[in-house]
Each structure stands twice: as C-alpha cells, then as structure tokens.
Protein backbone atom coordinates (compact mmCIF):
# COMPACT_ATOMS: atom_id res chain seq x y z
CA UNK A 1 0.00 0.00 0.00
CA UNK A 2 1.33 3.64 -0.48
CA UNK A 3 -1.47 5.25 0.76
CA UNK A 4 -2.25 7.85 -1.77
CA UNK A 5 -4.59 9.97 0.31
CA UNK A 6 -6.62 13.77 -1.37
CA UNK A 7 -8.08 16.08 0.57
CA UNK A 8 -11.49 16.48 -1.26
CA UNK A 9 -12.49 19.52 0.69
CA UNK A 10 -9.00 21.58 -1.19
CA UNK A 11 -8.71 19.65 -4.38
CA UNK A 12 -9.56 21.56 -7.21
CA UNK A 13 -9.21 18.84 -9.61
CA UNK A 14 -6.68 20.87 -11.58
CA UNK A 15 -4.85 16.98 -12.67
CA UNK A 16 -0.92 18.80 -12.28
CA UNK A 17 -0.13 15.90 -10.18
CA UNK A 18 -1.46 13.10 -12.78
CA UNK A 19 0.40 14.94 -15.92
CA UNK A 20 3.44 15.62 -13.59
CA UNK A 21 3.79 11.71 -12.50
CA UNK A 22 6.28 9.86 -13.99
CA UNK A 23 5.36 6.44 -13.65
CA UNK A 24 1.57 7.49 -15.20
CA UNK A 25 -0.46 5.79 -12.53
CA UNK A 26 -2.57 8.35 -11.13
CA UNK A 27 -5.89 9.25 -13.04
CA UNK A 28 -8.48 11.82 -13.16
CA UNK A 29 -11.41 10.25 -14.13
CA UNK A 30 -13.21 10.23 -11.67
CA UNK A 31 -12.01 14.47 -11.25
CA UNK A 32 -10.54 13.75 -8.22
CA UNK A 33 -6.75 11.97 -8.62
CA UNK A 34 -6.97 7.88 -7.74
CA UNK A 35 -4.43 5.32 -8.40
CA UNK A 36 -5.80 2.24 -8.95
CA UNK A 37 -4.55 -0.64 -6.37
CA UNK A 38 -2.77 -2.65 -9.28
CA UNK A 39 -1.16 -0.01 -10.71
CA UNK A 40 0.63 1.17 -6.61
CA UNK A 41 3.48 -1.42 -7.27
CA UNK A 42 4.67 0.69 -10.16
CA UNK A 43 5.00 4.08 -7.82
CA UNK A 44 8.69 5.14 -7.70
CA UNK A 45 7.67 7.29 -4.55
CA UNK A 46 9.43 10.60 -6.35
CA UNK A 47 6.63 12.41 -4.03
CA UNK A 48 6.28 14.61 -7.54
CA UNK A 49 2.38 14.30 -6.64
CA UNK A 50 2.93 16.08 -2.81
CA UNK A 51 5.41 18.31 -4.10
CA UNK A 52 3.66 20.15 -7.47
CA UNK A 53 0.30 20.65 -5.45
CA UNK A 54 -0.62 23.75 -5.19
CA UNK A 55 -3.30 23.44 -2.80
CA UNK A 56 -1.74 20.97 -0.36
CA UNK A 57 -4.37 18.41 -1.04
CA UNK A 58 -1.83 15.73 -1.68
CA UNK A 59 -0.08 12.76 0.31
CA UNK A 60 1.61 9.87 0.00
CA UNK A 61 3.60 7.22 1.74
CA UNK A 62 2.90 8.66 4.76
CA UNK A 63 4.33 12.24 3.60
CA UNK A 64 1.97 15.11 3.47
CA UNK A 65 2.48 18.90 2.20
CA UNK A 66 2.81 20.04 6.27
CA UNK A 67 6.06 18.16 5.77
CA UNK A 68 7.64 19.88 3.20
CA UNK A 69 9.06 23.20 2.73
CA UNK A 70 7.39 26.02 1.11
CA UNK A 71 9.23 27.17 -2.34
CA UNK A 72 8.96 30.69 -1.84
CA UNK A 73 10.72 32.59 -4.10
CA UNK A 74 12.35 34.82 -2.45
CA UNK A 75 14.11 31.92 -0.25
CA UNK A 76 15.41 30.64 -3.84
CA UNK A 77 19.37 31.40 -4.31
CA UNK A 78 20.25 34.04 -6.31
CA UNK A 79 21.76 33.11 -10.12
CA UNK A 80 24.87 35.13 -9.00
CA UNK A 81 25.18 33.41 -5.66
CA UNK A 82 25.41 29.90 -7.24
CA UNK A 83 27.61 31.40 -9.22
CA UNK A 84 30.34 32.33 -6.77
CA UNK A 85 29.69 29.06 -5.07
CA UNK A 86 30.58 27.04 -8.51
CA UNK A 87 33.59 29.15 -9.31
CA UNK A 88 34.82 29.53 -5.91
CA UNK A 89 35.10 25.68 -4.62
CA UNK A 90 38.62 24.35 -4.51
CA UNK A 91 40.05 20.61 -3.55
CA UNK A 92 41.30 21.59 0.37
CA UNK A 93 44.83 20.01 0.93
CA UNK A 94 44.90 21.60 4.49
CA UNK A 95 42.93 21.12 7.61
CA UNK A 96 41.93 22.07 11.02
CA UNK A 97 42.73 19.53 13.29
CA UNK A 98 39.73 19.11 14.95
CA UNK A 99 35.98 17.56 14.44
CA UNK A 100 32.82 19.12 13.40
CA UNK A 101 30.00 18.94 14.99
CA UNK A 102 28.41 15.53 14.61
CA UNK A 103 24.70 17.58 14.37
CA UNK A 104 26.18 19.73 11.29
CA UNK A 105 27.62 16.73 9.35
CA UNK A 106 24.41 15.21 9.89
CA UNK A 107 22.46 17.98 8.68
CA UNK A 108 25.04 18.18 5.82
CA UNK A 109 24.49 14.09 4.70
CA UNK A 110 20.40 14.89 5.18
CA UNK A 111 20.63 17.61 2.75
CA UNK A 112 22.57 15.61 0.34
CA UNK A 113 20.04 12.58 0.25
CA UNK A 114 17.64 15.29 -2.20
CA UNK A 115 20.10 14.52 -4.59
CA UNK A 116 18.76 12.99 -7.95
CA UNK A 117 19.05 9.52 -8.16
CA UNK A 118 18.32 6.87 -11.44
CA UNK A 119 14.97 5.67 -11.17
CA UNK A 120 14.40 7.28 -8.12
CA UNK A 121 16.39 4.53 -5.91
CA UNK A 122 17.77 5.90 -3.17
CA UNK A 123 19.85 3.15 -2.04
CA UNK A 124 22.86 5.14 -1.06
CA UNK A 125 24.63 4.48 1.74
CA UNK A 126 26.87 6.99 3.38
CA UNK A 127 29.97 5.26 5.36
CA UNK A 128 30.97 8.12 7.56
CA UNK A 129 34.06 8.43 9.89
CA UNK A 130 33.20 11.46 12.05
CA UNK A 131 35.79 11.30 14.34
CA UNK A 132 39.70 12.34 13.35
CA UNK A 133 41.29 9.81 15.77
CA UNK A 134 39.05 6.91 13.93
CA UNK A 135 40.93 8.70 10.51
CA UNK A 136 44.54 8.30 12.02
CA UNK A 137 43.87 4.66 12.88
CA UNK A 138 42.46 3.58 9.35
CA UNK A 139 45.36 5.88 7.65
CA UNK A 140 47.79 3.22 10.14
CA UNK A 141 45.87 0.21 8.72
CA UNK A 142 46.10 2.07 5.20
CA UNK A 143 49.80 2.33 5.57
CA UNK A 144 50.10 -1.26 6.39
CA UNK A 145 48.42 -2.64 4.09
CA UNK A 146 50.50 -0.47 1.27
CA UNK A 147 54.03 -1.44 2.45
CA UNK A 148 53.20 -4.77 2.45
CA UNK A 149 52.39 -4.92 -1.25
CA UNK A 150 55.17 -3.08 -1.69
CA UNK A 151 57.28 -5.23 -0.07
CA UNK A 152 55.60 -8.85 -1.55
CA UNK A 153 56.21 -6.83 -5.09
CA UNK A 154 52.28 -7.01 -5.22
CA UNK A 155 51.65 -3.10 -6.09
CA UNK A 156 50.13 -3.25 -9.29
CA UNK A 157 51.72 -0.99 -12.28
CA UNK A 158 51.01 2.41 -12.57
CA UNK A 159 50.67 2.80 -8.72
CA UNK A 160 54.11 3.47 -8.09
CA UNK A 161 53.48 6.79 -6.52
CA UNK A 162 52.01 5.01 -3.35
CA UNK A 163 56.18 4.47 -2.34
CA UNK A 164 56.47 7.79 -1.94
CA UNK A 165 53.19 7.83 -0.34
CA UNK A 166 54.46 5.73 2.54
CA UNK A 167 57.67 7.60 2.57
CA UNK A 168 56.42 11.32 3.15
CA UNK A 169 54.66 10.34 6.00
CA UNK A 170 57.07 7.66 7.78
CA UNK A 171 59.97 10.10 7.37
CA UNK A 172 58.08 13.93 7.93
CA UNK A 173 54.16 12.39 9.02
CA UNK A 174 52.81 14.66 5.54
CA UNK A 175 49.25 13.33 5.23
CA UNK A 176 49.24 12.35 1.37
CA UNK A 177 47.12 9.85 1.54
CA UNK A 178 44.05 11.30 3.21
CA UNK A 179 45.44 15.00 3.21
CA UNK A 180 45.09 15.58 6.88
CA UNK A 181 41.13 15.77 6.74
CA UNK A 182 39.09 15.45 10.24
CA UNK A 183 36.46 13.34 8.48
CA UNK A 184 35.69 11.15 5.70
CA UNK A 185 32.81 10.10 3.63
CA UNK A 186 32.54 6.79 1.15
CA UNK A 187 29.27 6.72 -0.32
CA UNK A 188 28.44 3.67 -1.63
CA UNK A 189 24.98 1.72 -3.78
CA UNK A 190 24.06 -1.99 -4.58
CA UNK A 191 25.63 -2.60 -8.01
CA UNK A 192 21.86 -3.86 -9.27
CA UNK A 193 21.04 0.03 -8.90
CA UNK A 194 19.69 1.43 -12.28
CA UNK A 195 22.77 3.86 -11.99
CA UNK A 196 24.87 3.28 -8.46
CA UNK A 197 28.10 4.93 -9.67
CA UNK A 198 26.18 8.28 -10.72
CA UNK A 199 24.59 8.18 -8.08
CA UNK A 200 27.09 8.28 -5.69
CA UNK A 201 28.60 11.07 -7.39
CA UNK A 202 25.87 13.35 -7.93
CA UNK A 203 25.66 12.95 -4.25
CA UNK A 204 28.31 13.88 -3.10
CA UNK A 205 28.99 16.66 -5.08
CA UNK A 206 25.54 17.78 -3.47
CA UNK A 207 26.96 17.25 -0.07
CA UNK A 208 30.14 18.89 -1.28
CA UNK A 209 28.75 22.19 -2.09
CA UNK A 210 26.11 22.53 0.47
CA UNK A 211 29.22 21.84 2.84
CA UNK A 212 30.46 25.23 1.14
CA UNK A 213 27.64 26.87 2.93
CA UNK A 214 28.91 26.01 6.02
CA UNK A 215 32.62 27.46 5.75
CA UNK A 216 33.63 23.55 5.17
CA UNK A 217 36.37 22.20 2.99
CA UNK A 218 36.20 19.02 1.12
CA UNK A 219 38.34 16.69 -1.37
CA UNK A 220 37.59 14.51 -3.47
CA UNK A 221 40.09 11.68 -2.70
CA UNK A 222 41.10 9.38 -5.39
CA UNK A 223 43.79 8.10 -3.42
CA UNK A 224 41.76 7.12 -0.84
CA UNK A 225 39.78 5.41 -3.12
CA UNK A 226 42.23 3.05 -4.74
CA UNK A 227 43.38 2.18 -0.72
CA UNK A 228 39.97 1.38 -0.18
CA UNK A 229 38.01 0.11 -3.14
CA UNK A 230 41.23 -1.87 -4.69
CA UNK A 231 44.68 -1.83 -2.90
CA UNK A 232 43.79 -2.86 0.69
CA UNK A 233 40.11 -4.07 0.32
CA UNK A 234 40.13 -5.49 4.27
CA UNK A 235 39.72 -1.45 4.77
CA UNK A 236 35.97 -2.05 2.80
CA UNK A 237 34.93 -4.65 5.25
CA UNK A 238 36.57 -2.81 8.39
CA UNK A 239 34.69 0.35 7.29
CA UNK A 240 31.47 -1.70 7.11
CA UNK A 241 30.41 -1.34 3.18
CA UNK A 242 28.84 -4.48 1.88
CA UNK A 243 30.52 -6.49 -1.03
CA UNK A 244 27.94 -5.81 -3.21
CA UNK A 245 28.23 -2.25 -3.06
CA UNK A 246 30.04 -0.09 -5.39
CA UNK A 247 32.24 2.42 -3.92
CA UNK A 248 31.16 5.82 -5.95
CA UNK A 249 33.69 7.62 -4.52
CA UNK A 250 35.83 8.95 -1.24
CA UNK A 251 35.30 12.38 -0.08
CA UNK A 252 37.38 14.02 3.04
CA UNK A 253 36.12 17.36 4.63
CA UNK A 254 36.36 19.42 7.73
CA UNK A 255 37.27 23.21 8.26
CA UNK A 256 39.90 24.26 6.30
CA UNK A 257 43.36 25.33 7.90
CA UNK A 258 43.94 27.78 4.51
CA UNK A 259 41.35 30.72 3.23
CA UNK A 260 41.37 31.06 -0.81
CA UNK A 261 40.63 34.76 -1.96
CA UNK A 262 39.30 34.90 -4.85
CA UNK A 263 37.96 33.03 -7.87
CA UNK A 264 40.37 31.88 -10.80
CA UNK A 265 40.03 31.43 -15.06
CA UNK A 266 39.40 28.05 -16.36
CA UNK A 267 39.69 28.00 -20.33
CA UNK A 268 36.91 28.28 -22.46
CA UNK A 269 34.57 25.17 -22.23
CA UNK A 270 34.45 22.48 -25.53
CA UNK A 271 30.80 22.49 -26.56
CA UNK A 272 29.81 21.03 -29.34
CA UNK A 273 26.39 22.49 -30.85
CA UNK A 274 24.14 20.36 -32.72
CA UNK A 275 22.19 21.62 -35.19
C-alpha cells in the first residue's frame, strides 16, 4: 500500500499531479486523482504528486504537504550566488585539526540525500568516519596494508606513486594519503542500482557544495579510493560497506586550515552544438 490519500475539501481537480507523474499511474477520471490498487506497485515514490500541489491536497507514503518546505521565491538562491559558489570551490589540501560537529555533518548528509538519483532509488549508503582519531587509525591500517604490497612486489603498475606515499609520511608524518582531513565520507549503492556509480557522485557533489555553505572544505580523494576500493580491500569490510556495493567515490572534509581569496580562469569550455 502507499497510501495515496486527497483532501477532497482543497482539491480543485486541476490533474498537475497526474500529468506531472512519472510512472503514469494516477488518473483523473473520476475528477478527483486515484491510483488504482494494481497499478501502486509501479510508484517510484518521487513524491512529484505532494510536491507540485498547489493546494496541499496531496499525500503519499505517509508524507503530506505540512512536511515539506514552502518554495517561496524569495528563499530561492540568487543566479549570482550559485555562481560564486561554482567558481569559488577548490580541492582543500589543508585542515583544522579538529571535528565538526556531529549535528552539522548530519544535517550536511540529510541535505545531500535530495540529490537525484536513477529511477528514483535511493539506495545510497553513506559510510561516515566522524571522528579524526578513527581517521589516524584507518590511515595506520592504510599504511600497512600499502608497504606490504610493496614489499611482496604485489603493487600493481602504474601505482608506483604510493612508495612515496608511505615515505612522506614515515619520514616527515605529511598526510598524502588522506590529506590531513578530520572526516571522511565513502558513499556507496548496490551494483543492481539502475545507476549506483552516478549516483554516488551526484551525491556527493551535493553534499560537497552545500558543505560550502557552512565554511567547510572538502576533497575529493582518489587516493583514498584506490586504498579502499582496490589496494587494501580489508579497509571495505573494516569500514562496514557491503561487497555488493560499489564504492562511488571517497570524499574528506572538515574546516579548512587555509582561506582562498578569490575566484580563478578556467579556459573556455568544448561544446559542441548540434544543429
């Protein structure tokens, strides 16, 4: 059941939320929106219906319009505002050493999980390590695990720059490897997902600049990623993410310990017009 509920005292039978529903299971025939009970099991529970409603008269799932936020207009960020928040992200190398607080980054992850997904899925699972002493441990195991491929000759080609890895923090402790970040977050989807890889990364860059916002650094850690999704796989199963999960990506964030200025030029973008 998904409990598609109207209000028949508000609904003006305007049918918004029957042309707006992508799955094409809700009717007006009757002049008041029904779904029929064999046609529920095809709902993808986008909540389109609840959300395009003008008069509230709308719920679903157990979600109603006094849930939801009001789209006023004047609440809607400015074009220029996105702007500077586009052109004025960087990849932070240096961090605060201390943690957020645990309310913020879960306000930040809550935030993210509006993100678009395929097919409306919303599988994603966000492997968090909110605490910078947890970090330093798994960067020990991380370690670990690299020297001894390198030792058993096991590295695999092309990843030769993980020696030097190893080296820069045995010899001086310089954080390549997870660049010194407080926290990190792996977000991860079931490989059946119509799209689990895009997912993941449409996510995160939602978390990423919403983080912005907040005054909060973040990078987007490919190093961390090989460690983790190929190198020294135990660190999958210690951090918890199932084997039949695909690893989108690795991001680590926290206050940075640096303060960038100003924007910078990027050349001209390659489009390609079709006509």
């Amino acid at each position: 059941m998904i409990d598609f509920t109207i209000d028949v005292e508000t609904c003006i039978g305007c049918g918004q939320c029957a042309s707006d529903c992508p799955a094409m299971i809700i009717s007006m025939e009757t002049g008041i929106p029904t779904i029929a009970p064999d046609l529920e099991q095809f709902c993808i529970r986008c909540m389109h219906c609840v959300a395009i409603c003008s008069e509230g008269s709308v719920s679903i799932h157990g979600y109603g319009p006094q849930e939801g936020l009001v789209l006023a207009s004047e609440q809607v960020t400015k074009p220029e505002q996105l702007e500077m928040l586009i052109k004025g992200r960087r990849s932070v190398r240096n961090y605060q050493d201390e943690n957020l607080d645990p309310q913020l980054i879960d306000k930040l992850i809550e935030v993210a999980s509006h993100a678009p997904s395929g097919h409306n899925d919303r599988q994603l699972l966000y492997t968090l390590v909110d605490d910078k002493g947890v970090v330093y441990d798994l960067r020990e195991e991380a370690i670990d695990g690299l020297e001894k491929l390198i030792e058993e000759k096991k590295l695999p080609e092309g990843m030769e720059m993980f020696v030097d890895i190893i080296k820069a923090w045995k010899n001086s402790g310089t954080d390549i490897l997870f660049r010194g970040a407080p926290h990190l977050l792996v977000v991860s989807a079931p490989q059946e997902n119509a799209a689990p890889l895009q997912d993941c990364l449409i996510a995160l860059t939602t978390f990423e600049l919403y983080a912005q916002t907040y005054g909060i650094g973040t990078i987007w850690n490919g190093l961390a990623m090989l460690t983790i999704s190929e190198l020294v796989p135990a660190l999958k199963k210690k951090l918890g993410i199932p084997e039949d999960h695909q690893i989108g990506y690795v991001m680590g964030f926290g206050y940075p310990a640096i303060q960038y200025e100003r924007t910078i030029k990027r050349d001209k973008p390659q489009v390609h017009r079709v006509s």
